[in-house]
Protein backbone atom coordinates (compact mmCIF):
# COMPACT_ATOMS: atom_id res chain seq x y z
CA UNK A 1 1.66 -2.81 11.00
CA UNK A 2 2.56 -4.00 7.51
CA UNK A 3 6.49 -5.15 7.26
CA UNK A 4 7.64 -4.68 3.70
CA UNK A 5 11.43 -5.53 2.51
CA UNK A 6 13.83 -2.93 1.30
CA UNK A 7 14.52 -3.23 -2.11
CA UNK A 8 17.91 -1.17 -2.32
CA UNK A 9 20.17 -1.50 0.77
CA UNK A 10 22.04 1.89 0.42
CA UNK A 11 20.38 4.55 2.89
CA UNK A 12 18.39 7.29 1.11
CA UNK A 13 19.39 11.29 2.06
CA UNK A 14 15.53 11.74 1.86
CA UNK A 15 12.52 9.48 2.23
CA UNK A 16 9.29 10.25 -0.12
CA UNK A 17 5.52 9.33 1.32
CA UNK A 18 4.21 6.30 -1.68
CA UNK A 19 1.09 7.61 -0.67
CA UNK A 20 1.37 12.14 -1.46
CA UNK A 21 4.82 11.45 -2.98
CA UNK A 22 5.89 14.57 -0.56
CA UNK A 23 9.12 14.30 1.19
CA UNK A 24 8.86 12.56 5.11
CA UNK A 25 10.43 14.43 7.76
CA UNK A 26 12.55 12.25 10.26
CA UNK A 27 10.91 12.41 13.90
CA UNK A 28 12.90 10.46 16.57
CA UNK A 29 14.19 6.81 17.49
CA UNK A 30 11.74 4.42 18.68
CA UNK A 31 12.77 0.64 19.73
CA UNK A 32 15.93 1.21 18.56
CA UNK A 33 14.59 2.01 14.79
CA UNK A 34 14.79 5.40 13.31
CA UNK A 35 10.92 7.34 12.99
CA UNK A 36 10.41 8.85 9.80
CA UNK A 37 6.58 10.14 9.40
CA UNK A 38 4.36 12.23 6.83
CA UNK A 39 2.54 15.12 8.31
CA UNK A 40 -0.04 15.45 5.02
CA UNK A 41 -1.42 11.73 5.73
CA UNK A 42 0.48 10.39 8.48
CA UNK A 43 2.18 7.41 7.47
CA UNK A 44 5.17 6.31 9.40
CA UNK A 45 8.10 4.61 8.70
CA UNK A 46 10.13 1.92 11.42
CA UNK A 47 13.65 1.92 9.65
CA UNK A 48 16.44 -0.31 11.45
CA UNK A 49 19.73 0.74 12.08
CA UNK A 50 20.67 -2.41 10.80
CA UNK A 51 20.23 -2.64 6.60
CA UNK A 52 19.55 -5.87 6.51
CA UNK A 53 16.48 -5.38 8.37
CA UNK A 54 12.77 -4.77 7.44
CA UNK A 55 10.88 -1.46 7.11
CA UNK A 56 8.28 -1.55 9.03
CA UNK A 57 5.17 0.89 7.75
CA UNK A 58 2.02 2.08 9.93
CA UNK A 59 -0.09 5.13 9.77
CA UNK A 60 -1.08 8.07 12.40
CA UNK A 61 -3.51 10.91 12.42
CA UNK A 62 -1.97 13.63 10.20
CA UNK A 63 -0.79 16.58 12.01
């Protein structure tokens, strides 16, 4: 898993895949960090509740 910093700390309304620039659908919480995943490549996003915190990225088998 690759941890990359946030860059603005206001919470987006929607989260866009970097890799098919389609919108990520939000899945579940996971260790206390909110799931958000894309179902055309399957990367996933580890947000924190907490802004000040990381954003952890990983990738799954698309769906």
């Amino acid at each position: 898993m690759t941890k990359i910093h946030m860059v603005d700390d206001s919470a987006p309304e929607t989260l866009q895949c970097t890799t098919c620039l389609l919108p990520m659908q939000y899945q579940m919480i996971k260790d206390d960090k909110f799931l958000w995943q894309c179902f055309k490549c399957g990367k996933q996003y580890l947000i924190s509740k907490n802004t000040g915190d990381n954003i952890e990225e990983s990738w799954s088998p698309p769906r």
